[in-house]
N, C-alpha and C. Protein backbone atom coordinates (compact mmCIF):
# COMPACT_ATOMS: atom_id res chain seq x y z
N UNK A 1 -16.05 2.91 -14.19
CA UNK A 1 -16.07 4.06 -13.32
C UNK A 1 -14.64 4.49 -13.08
N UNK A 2 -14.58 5.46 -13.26
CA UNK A 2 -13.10 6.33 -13.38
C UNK A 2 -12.72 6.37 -11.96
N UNK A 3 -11.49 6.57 -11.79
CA UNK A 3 -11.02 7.17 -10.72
C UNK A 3 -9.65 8.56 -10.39
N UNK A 4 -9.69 9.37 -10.10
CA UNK A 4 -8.09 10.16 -10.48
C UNK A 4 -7.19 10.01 -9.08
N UNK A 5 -6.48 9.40 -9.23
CA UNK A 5 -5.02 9.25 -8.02
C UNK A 5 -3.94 9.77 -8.74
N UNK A 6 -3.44 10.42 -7.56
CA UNK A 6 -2.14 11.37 -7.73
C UNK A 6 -1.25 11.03 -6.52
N UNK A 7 -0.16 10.38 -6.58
CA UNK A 7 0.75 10.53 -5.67
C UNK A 7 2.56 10.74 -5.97
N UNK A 8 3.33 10.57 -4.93
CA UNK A 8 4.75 11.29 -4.95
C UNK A 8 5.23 10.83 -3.84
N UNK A 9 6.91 10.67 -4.48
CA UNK A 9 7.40 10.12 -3.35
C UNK A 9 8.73 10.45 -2.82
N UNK A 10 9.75 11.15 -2.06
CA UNK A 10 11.29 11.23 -2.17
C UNK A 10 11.70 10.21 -1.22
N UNK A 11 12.72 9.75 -2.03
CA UNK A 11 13.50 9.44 -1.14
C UNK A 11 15.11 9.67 -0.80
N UNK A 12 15.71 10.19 0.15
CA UNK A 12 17.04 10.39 1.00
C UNK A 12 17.78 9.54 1.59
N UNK A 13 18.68 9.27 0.54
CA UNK A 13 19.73 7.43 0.72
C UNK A 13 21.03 8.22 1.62
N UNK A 14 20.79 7.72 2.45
CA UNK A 14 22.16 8.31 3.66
C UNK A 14 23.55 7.17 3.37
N UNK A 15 24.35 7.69 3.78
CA UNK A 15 25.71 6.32 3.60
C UNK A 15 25.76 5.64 4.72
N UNK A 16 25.11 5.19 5.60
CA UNK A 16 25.32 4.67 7.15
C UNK A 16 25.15 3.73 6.70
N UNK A 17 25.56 2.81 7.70
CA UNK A 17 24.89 1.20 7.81
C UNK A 17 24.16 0.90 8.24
N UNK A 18 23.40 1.44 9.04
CA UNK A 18 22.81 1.22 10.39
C UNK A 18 21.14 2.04 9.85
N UNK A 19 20.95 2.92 9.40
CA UNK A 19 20.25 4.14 9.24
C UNK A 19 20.30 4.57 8.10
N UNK A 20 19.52 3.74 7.09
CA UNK A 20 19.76 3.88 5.34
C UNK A 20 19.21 4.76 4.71
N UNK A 21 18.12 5.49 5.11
CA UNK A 21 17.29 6.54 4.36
C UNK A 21 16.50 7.14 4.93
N UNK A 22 15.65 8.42 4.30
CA UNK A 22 14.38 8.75 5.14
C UNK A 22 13.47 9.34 4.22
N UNK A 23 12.38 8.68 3.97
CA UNK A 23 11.21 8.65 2.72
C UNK A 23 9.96 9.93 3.18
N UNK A 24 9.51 10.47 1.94
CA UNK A 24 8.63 11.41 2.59
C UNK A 24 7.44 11.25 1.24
N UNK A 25 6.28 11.10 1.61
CA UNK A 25 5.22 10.73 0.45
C UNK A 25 4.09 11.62 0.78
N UNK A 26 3.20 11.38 -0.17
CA UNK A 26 1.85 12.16 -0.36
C UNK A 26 1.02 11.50 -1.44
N UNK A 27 -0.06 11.21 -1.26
CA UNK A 27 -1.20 10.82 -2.13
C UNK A 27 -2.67 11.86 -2.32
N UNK A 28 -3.23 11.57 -3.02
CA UNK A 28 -4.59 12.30 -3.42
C UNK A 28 -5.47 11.11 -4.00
N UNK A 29 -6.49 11.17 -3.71
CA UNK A 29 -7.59 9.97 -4.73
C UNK A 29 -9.26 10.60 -4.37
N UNK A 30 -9.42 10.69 -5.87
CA UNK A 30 -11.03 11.34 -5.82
C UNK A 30 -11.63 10.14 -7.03
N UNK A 31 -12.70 9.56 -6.16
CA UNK A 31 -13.54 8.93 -7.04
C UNK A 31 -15.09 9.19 -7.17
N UNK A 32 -15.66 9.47 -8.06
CA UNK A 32 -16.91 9.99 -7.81
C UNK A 32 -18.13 9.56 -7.86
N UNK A 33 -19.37 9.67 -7.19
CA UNK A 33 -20.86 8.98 -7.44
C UNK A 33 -20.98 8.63 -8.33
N UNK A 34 -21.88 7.59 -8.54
CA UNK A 34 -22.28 6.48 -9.70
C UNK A 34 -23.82 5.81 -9.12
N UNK A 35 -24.26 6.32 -10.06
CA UNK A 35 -26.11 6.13 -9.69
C UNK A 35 -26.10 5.12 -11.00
N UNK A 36 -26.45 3.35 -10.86
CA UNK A 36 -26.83 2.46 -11.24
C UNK A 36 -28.05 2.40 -12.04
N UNK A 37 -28.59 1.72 -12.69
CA UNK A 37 -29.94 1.31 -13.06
C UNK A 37 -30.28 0.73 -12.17
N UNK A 38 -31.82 0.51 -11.42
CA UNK A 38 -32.15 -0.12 -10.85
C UNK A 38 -32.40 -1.74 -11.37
N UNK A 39 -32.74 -2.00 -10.06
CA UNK A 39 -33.18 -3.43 -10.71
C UNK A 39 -34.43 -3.94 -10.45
N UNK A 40 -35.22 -4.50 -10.87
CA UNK A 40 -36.86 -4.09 -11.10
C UNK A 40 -37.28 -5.94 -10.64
N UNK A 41 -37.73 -5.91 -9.80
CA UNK A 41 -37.66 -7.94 -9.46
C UNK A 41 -39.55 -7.72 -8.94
N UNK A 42 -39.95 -8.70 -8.42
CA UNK A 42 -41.36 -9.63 -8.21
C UNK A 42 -41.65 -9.53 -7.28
N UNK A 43 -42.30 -8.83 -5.88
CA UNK A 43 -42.28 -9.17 -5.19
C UNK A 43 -43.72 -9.27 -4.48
N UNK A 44 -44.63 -10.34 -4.11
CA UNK A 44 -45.98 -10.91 -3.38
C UNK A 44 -46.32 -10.07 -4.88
N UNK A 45 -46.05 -10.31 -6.22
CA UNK A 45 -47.09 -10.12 -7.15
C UNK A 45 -47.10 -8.58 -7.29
N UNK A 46 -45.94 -8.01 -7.05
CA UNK A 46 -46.30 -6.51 -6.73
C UNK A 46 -44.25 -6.54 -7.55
N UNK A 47 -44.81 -5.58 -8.82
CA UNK A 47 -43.28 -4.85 -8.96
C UNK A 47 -42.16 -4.00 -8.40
N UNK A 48 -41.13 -4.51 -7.59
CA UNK A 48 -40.53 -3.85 -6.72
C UNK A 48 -38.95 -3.19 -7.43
N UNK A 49 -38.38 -1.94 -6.93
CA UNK A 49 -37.26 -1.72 -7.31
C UNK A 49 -36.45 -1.52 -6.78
N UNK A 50 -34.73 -1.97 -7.05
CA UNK A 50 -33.94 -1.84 -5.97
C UNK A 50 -33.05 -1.04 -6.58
N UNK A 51 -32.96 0.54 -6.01
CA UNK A 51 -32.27 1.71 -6.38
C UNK A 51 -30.67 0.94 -6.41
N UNK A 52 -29.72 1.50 -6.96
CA UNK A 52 -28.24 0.67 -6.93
C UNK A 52 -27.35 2.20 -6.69
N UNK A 53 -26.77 2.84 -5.88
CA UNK A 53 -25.78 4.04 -6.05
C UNK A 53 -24.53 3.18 -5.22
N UNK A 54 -23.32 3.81 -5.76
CA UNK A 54 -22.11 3.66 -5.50
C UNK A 54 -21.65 5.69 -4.89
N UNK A 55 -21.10 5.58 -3.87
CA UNK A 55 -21.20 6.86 -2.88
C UNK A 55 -19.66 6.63 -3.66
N UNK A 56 -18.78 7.69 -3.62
CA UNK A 56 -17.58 8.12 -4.50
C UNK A 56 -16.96 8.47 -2.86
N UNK A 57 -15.61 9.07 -2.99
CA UNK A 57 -14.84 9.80 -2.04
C UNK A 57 -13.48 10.29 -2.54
N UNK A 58 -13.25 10.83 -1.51
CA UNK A 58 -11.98 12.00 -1.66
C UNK A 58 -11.03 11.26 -0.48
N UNK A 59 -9.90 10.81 -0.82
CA UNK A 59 -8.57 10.33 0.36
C UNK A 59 -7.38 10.76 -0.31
N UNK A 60 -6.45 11.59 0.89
CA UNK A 60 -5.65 11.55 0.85
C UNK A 60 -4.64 11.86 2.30
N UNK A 61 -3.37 11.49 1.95
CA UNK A 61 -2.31 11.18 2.95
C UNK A 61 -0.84 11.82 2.79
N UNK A 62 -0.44 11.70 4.29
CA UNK A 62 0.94 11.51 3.85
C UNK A 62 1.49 10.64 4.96
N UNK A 63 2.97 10.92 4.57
CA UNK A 63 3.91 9.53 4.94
C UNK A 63 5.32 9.93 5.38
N UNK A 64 5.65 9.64 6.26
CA UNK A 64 6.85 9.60 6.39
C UNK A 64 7.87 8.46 7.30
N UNK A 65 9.22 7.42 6.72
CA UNK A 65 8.92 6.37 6.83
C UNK A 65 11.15 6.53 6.61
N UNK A 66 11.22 5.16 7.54
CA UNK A 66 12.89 5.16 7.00
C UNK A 66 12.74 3.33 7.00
N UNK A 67 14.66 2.90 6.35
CA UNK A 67 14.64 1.79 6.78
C UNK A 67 15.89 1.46 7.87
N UNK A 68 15.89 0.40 7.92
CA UNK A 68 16.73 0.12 9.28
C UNK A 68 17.62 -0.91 8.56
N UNK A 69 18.74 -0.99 8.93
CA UNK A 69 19.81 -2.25 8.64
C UNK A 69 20.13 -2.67 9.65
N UNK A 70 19.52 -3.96 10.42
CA UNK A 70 19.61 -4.36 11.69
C UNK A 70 20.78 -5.07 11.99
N UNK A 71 21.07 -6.10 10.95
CA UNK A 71 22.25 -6.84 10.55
C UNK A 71 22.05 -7.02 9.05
N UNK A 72 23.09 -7.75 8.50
CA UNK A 72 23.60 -7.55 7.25
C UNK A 72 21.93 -8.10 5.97
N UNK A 73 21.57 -9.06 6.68
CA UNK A 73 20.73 -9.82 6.24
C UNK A 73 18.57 -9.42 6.56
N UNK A 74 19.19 -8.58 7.38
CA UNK A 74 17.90 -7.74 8.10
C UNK A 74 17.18 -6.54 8.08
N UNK A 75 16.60 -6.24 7.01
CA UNK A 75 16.33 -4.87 7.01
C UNK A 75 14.56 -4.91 7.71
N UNK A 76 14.33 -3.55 8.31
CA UNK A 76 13.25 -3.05 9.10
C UNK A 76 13.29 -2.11 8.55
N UNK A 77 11.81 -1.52 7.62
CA UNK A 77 10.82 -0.46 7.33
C UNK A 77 10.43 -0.17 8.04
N UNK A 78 10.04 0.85 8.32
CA UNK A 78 8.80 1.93 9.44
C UNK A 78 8.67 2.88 8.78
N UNK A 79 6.75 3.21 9.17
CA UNK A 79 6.15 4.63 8.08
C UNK A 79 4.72 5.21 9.14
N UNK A 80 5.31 6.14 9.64
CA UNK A 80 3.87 6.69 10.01
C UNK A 80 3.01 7.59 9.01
N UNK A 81 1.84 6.94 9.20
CA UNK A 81 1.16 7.47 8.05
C UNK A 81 -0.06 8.43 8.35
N UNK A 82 -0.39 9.17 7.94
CA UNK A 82 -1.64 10.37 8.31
C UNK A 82 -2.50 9.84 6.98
N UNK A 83 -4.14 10.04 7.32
CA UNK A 83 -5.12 9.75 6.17
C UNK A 83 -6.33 10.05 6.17
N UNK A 84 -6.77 10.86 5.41
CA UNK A 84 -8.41 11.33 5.92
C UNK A 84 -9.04 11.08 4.40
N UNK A 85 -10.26 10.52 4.75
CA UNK A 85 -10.75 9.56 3.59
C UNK A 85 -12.26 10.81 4.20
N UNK A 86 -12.90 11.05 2.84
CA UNK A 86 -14.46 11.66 2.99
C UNK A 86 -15.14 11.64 2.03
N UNK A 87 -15.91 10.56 2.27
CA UNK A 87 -17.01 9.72 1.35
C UNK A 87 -18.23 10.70 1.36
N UNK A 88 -18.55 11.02 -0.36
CA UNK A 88 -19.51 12.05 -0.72
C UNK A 88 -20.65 10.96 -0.80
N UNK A 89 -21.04 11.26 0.86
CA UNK A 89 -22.91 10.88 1.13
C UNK A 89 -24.22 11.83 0.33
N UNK A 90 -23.79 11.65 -0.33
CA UNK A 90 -25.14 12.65 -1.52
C UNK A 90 -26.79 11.46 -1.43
N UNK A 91 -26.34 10.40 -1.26
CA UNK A 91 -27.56 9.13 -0.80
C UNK A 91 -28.24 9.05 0.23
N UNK A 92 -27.33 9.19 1.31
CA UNK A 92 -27.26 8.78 2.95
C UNK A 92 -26.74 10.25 3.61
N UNK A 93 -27.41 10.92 4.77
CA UNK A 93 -26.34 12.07 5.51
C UNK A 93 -25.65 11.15 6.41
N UNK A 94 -25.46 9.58 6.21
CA UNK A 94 -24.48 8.86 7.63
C UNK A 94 -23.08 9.44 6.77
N UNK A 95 -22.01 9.74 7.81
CA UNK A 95 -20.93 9.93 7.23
C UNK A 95 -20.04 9.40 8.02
N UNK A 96 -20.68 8.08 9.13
CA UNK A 96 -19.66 7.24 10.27
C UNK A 96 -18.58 6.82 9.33
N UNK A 97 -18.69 6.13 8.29
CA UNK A 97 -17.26 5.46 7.35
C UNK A 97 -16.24 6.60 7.48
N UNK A 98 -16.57 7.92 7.27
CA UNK A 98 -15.62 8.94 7.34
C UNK A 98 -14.19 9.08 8.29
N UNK A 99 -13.12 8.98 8.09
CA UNK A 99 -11.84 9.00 8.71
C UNK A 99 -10.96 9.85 9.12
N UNK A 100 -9.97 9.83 9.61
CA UNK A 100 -8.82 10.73 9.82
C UNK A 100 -7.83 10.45 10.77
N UNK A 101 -6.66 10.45 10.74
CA UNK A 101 -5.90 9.76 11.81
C UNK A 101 -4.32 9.52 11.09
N UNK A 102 -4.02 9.21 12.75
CA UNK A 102 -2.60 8.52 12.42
C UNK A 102 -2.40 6.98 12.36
N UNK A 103 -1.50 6.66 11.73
CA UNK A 103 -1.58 5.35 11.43
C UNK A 103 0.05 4.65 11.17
N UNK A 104 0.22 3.33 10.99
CA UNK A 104 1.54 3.07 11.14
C UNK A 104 1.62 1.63 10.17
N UNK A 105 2.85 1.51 9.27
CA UNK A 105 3.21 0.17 8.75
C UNK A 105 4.89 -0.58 9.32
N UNK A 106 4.75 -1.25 9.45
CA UNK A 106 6.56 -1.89 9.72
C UNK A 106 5.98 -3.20 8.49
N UNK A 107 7.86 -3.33 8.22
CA UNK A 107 7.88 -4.53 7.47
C UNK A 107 9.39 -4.88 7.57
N UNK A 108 9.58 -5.84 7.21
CA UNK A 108 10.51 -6.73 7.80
C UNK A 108 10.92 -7.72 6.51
N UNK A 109 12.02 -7.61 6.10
CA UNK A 109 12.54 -8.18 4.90
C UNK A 109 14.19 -9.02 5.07
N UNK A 110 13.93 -10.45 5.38
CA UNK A 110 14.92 -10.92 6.01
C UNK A 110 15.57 -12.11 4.74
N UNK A 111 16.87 -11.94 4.61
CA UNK A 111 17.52 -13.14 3.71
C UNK A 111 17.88 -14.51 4.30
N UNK A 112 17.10 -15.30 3.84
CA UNK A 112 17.18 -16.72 4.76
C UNK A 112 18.67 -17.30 4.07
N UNK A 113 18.77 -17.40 3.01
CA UNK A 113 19.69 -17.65 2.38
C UNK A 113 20.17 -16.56 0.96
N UNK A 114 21.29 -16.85 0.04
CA UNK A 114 21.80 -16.20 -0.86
C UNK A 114 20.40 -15.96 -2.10
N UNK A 115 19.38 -17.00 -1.96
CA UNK A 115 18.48 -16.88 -2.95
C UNK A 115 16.77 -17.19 -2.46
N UNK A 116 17.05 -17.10 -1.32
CA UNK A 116 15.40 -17.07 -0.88
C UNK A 116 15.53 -15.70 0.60
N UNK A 117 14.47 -14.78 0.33
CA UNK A 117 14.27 -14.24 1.19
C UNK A 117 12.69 -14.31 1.69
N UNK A 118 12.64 -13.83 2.47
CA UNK A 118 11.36 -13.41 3.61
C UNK A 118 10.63 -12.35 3.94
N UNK A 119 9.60 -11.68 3.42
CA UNK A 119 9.20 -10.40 3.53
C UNK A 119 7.86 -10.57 4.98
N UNK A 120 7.56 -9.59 5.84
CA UNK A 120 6.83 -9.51 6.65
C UNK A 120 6.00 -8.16 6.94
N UNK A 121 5.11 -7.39 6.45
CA UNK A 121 4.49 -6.13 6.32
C UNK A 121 3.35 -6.00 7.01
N UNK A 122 2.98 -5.30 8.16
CA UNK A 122 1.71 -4.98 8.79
C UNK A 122 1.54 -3.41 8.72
N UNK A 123 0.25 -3.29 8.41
CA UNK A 123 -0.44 -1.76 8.03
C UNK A 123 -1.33 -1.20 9.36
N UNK A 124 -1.76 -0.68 10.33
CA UNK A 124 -2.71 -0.24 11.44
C UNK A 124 -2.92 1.27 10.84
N UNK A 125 -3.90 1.51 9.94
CA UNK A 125 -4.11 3.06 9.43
C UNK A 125 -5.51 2.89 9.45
N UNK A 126 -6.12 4.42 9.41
CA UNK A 126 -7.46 4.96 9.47
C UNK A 126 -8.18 4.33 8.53
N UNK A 127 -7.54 4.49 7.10
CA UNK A 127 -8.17 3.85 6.38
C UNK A 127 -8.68 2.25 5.36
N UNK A 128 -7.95 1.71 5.92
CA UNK A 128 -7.72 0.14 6.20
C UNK A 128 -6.90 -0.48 6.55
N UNK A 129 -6.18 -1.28 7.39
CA UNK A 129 -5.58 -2.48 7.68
C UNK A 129 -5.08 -3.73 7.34
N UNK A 130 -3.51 -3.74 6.91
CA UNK A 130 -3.64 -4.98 6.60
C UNK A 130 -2.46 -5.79 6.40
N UNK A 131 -1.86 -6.49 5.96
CA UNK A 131 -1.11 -7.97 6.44
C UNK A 131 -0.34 -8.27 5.42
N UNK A 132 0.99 -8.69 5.27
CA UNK A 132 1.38 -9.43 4.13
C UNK A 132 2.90 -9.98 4.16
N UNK A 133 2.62 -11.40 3.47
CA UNK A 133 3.58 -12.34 3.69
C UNK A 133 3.99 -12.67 2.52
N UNK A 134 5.32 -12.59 1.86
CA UNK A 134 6.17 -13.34 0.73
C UNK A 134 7.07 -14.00 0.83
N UNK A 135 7.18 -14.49 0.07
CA UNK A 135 8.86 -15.24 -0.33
C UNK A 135 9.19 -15.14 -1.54
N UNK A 136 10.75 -14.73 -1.84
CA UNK A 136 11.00 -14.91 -3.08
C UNK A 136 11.97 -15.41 -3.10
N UNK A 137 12.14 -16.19 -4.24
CA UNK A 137 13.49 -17.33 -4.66
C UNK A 137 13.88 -16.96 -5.85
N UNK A 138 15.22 -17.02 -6.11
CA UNK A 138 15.95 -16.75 -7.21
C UNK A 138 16.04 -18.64 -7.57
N UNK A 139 15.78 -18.70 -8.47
CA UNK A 139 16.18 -20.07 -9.14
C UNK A 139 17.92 -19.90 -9.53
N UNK A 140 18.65 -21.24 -9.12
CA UNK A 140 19.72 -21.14 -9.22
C UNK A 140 20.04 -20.55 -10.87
N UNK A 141 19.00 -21.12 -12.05
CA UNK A 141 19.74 -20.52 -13.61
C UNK A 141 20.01 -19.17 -13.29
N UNK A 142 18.91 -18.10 -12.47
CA UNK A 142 19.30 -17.12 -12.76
C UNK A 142 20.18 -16.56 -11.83
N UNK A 143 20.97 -17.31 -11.16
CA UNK A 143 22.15 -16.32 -10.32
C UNK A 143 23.44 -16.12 -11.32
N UNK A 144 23.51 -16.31 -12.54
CA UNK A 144 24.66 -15.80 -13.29
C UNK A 144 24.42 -15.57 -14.85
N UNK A 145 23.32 -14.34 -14.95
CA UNK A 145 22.84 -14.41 -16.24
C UNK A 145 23.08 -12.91 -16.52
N UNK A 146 23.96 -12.94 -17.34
CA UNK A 146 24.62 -11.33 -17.93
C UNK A 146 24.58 -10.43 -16.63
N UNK A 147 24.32 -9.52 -16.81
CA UNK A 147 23.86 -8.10 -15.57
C UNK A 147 23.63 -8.77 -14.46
N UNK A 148 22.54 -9.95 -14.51
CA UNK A 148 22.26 -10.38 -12.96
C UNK A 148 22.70 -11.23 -12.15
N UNK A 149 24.10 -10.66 -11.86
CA UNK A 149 25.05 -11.54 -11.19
C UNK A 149 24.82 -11.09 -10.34
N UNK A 150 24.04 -12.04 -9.21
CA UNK A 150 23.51 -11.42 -7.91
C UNK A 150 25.18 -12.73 -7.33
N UNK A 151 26.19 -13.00 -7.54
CA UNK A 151 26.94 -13.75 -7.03
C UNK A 151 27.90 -12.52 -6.02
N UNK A 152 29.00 -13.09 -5.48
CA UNK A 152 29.62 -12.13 -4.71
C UNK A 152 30.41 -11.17 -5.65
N UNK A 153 30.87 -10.20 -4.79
CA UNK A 153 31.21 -8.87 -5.78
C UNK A 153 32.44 -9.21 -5.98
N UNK A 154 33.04 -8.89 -8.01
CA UNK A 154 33.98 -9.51 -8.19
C UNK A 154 34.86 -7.93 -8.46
N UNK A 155 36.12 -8.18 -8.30
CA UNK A 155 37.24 -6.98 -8.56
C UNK A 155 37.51 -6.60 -10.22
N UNK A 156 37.22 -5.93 -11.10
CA UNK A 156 37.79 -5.66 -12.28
C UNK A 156 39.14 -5.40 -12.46
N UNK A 157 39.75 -5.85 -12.71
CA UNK A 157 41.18 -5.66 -13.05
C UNK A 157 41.39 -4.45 -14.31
């Protein structure tokens, strides 16, 4: 089952320290009905069928979102987000799932050390909610491998 998503994104890198950018987005997503084969089962001796449809919908959003340089090692995301999701009930006239609203993500991306950091992301939007925790580690081989000298910045002579 197909789906078509379309989205876009700018972003505006400021020179501050403090106040690094300011992001502006937009999405589109249309997916459409899908009527199943049924499924045909036994029931008290009597052939029963269980219709199968998948209801499709139309969401889209926008965004607008900066980051923060709190200290050197600390950066803070923020994005308020707008989203109206409208699920084509062609099955059902319920259209309660139906959405629209404002909504908000922060995330939080902290360097514990030179090669392990800490990511922290919470989502509160119309159209789902949700949570997320990483870590990533640079293995010491790769802190000095051609280009990816993530080591301190050296002077060219």
């Amino acid at each position: 089952m197909g789906q078509s998503a379309y989205g876009a994104q700018y972003k505006y890198v400021f020179g501050g320290q403090f106040f690094r950018n300011i992001i502006f987005g937009g999405y589109y997503a249309n997916t459409p009905n899908k009527t199943l084969d049924p499924i045909v089962f036994l029931a008290n001796d009597t052939l029963a069928y269980n219709d199968r449809n998948i209801a499709g919908g139309i969401s889209n959003g926008l965004d607008i979102g900066t980051d923060f340089l709190i200290t050197n090692k600390t950066l803070v995301s923020t994005t308020v987000n707008y989203d109206d999701i409208r699920y084509k009930t062609i099955y059902t006239p319920d259209s309660s799932d139906d959405g629209k609203g404002i909504g908000g993500t922060l995330g939080v991306n902290q360097l514990v050390s030179d090669r392990l950091k800490l990511s922290l992301e919470g989502s509160l939007r119309e159209i789902y909610d949700s949570y997320r925790v990483g870590i990533s580690w640079l293995p010491p081989f790769l802190k000095k491998i051609g280009f990816l000298d993530f080591g301190k910045n050296k002077t060219q002579k």
